[in-house]
Protein backbone atom coordinates (compact mmCIF):
# COMPACT_ATOMS: atom_id res chain seq x y z
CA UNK A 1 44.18 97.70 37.70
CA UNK A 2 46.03 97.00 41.11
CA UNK A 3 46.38 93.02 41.69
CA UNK A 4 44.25 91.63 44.04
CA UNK A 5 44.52 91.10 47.95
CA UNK A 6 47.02 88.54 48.69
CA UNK A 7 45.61 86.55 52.03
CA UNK A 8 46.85 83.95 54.08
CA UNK A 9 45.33 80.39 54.79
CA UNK A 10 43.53 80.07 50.87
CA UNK A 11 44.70 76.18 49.61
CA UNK A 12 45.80 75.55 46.22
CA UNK A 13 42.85 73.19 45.71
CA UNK A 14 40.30 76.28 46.65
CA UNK A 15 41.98 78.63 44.01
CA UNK A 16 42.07 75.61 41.27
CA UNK A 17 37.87 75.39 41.98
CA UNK A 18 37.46 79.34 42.05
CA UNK A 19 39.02 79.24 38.77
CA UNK A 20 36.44 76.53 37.45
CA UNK A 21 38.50 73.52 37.64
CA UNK A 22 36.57 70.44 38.64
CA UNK A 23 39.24 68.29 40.12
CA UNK A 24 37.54 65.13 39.52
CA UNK A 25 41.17 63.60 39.45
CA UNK A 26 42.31 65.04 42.63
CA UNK A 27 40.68 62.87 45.39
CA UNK A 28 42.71 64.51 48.64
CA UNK A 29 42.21 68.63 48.64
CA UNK A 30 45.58 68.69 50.75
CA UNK A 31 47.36 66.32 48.43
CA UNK A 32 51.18 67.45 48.37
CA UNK A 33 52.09 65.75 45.41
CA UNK A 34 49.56 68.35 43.16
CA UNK A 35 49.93 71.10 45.74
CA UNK A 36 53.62 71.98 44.91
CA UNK A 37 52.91 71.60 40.88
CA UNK A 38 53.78 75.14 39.26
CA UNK A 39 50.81 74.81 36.42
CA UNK A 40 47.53 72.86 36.09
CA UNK A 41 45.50 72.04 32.91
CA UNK A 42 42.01 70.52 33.14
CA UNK A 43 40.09 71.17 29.88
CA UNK A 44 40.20 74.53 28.35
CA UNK A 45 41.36 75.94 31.73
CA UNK A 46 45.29 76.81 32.90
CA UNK A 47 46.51 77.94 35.78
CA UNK A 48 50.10 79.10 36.82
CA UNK A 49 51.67 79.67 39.73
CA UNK A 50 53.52 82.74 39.93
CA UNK A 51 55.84 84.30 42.57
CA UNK A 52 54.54 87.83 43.37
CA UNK A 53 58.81 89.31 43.82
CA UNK A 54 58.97 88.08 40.00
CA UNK A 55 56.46 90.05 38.79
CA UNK A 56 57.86 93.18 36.90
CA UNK A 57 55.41 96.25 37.78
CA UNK A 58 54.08 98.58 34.98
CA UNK A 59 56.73 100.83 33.65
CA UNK A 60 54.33 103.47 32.34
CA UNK A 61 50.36 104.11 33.19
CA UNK A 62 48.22 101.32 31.73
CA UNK A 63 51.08 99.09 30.98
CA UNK A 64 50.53 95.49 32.32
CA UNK A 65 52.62 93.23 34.68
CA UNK A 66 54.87 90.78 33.31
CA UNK A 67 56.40 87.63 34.31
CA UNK A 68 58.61 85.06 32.81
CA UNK A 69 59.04 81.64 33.86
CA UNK A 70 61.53 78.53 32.52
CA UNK A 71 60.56 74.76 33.76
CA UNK A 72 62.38 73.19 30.84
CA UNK A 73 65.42 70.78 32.33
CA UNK A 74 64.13 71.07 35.91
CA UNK A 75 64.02 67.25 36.21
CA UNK A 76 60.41 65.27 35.78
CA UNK A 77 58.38 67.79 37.43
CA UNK A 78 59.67 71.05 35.16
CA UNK A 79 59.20 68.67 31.60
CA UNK A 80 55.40 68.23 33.04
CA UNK A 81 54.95 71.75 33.42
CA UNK A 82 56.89 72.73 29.96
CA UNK A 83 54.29 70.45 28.65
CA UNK A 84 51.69 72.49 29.94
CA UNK A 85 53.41 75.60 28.91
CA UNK A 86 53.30 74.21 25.48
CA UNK A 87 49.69 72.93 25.22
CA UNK A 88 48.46 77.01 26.69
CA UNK A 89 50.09 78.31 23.37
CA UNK A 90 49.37 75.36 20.83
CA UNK A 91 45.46 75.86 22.55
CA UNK A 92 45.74 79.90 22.39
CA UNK A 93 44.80 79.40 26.41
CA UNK A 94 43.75 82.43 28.76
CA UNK A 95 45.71 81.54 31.93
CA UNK A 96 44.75 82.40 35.23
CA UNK A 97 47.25 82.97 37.89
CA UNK A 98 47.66 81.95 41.48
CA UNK A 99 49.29 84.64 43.29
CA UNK A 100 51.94 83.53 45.88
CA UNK A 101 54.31 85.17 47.90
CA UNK A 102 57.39 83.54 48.86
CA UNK A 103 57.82 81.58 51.93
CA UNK A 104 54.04 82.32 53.15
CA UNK A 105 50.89 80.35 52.87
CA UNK A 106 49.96 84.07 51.16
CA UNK A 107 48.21 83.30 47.83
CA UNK A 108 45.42 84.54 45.86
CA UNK A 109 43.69 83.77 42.72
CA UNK A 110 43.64 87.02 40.31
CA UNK A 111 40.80 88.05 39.18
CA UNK A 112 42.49 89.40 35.30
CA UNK A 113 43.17 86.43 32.56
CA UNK A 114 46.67 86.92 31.84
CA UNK A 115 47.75 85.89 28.42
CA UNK A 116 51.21 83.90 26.97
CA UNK A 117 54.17 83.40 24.47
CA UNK A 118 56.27 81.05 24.50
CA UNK A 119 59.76 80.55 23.23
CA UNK A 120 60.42 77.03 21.80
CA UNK A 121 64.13 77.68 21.67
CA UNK A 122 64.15 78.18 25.31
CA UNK A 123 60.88 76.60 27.05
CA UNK A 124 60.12 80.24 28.51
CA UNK A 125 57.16 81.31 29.25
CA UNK A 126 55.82 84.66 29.00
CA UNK A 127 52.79 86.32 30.55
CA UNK A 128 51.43 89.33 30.51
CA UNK A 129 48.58 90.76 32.59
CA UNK A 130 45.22 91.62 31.12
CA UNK A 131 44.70 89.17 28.40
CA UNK A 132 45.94 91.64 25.47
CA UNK A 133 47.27 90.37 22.44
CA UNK A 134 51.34 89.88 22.09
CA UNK A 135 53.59 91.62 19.41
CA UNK A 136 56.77 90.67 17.30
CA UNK A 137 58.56 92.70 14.79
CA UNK A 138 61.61 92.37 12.72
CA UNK A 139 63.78 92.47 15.53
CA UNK A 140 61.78 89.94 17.57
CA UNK A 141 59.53 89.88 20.52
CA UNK A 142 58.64 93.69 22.08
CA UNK A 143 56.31 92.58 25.16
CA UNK A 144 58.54 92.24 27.73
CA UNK A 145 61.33 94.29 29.48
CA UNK A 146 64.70 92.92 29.31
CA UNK A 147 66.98 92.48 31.83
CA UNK A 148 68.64 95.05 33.84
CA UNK A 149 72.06 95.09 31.22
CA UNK A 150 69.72 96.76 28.88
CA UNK A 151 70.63 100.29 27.81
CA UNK A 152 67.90 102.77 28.78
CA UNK A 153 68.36 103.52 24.68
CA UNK A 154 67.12 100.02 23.77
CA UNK A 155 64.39 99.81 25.86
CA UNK A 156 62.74 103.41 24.92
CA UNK A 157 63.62 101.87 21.51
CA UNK A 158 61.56 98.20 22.46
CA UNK A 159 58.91 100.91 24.06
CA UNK A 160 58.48 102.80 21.20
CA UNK A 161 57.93 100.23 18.85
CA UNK A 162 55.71 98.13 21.31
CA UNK A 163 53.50 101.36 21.04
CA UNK A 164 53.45 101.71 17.73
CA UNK A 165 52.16 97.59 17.20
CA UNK A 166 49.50 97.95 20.03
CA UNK A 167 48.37 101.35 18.25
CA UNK A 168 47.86 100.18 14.84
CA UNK A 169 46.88 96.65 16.33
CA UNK A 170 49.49 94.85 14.30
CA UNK A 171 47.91 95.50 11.03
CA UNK A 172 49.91 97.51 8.44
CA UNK A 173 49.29 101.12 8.81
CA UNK A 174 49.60 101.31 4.93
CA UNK A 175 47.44 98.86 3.30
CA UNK A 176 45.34 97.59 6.21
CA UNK A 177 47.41 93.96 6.03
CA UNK A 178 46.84 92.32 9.38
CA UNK A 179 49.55 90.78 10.62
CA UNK A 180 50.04 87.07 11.17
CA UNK A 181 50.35 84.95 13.76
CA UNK A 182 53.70 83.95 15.20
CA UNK A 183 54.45 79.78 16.48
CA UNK A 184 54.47 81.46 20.03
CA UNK A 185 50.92 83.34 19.31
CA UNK A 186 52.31 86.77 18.84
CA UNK A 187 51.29 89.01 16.13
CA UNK A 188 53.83 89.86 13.84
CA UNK A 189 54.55 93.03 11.66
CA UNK A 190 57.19 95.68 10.91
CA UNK A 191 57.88 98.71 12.60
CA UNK A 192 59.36 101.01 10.48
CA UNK A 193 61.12 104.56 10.71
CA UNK A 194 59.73 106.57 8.05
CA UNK A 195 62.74 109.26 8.27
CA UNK A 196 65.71 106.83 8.58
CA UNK A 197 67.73 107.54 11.77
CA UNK A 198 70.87 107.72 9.41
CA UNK A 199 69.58 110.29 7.87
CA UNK A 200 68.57 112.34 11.03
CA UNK A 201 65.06 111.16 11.49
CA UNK A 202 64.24 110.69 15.02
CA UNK A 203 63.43 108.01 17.28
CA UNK A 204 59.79 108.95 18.21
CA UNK A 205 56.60 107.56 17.99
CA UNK A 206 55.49 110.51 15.51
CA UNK A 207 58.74 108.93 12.96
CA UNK A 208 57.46 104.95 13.43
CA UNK A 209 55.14 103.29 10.86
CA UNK A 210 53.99 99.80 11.49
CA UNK A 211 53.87 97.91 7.75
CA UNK A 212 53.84 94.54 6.41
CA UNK A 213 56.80 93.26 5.35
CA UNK A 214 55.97 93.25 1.37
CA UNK A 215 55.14 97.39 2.03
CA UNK A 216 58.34 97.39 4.43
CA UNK A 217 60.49 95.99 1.67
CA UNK A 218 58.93 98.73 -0.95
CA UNK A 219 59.63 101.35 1.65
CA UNK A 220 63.70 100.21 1.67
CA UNK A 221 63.94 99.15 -1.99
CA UNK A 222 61.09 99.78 -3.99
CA UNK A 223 61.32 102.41 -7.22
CA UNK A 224 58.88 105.24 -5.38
CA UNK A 225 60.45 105.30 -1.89
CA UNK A 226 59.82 109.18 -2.13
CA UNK A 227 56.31 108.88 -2.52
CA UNK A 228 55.66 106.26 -0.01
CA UNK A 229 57.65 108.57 2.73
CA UNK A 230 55.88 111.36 1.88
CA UNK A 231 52.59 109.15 2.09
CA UNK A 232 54.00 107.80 5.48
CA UNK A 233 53.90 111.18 6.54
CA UNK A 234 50.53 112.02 5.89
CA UNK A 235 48.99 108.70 7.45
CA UNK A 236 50.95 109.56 11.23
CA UNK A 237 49.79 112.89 10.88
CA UNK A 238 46.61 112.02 10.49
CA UNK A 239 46.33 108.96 12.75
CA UNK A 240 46.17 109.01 16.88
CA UNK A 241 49.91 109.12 18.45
């Protein structure tokens, strides 16, 4: 779904209302001091501000835009919005984002939910586009694309595996175990190559298994790792791609 129309001349104060805020709080519409905030929290409703040139465009049909954004150690103003960061996740809060682009009085309220991780270590926050539910594996979050120094090997490897969670819906493809939720809200499980890639097995979606980790371990270690490839086999062969 294409974002919305980005106009000139909407106030911050009208987007905060079209989102359902009340604003009780917020006696002057034009006040400066809460126009230039970068997130807002009344009740069960967030909003975040987001630059439209940070926003990283779907890389494939009915992929979602992404956005990160840091306010940790920005002075008094970025701990107030970490804050807020923080209370979205501990809340498991749809966000809704005000569209602005840079330098204009351009802005526009979408009309899509957009939902968040966060990472403690770093006070960044994540959002994706759409509202749909956030994956971590072994190797650690597989939402969002990486920076530019990336090899194009690691992220068809990050793509793959992000396929593979949002197909089986992070529940193990094995014994039905749902995954659990991460501190940042993500569901976690195991993505697992059911041909090893040392032994030749390829790096496709066909040759990825999401498991829990107890089956993941069994599939590395356990006595019968013969019959549970085999049995691997048969459940991507039988299941959508």
């Amino acid at each position: 779904m294409d974002l919305p129309p980005i106009t000139k001349g909407k106030r911050i104060y009208d987007l905060l209302k079209e989102a359902g805020m009340q604003l009780h709080d917020w006696p002057h519409a034009n006040d400066p001091s809460r126009n230039q905030r970068w997130a807002w929290l009344e009740g069960d409703i967030a909003v975040v501000n987001v630059w439209v040139h940070k926003l990283v465009a779907p890389a494939l049909p009915g992929d979602p835009y992404t956005t990160q954004y840091t306010a940790r150690g920005q002075q008094a103003k970025g701990e107030q919005v970490d804050g807020i960061y923080q209370q979205i996740i501990r809340r498991n809060l749809p966000v809704r984002v005000i569209l602005k682009v840079k330098n204009t009085f351009k802005r526009a309220l979408d009309t899509e939910a957009w939902s968040a991780t966060y990472d403690e270590h770093t006070g960044t926050l994540s959002l994706v586009r759409g509202g749909d539910d956030q994956f971590a594996d072994q190797h650690g979050e597989v939402n969002f694309p990486s920076g530019t120094d990336e090899s194009s090997a690691a992220k068809r490897n990050r793509t793959l595996r992000l396929l593979a969670l949002k197909r089986s819906g992070g529940k193990c493809e094995y014994c039905g175990q749902p995954g659990f939720r991460t501190q940042q809200g993500a569901i976690f499980a195991e993505v697992h190559h059911i041909v090893p890639l040392s032994e030749g097995g390829a790096d496709e979606a066909d040759n990825l298994i999401v498991l829990c980790p107890n089956d993941h371990r069994k599939a590395h270690y356990g006595q019968n790792i013969s019959e549970l490839r085999r049995n691997f086999i048969e459940i991507r062969r039988n299941s959508p791609p």
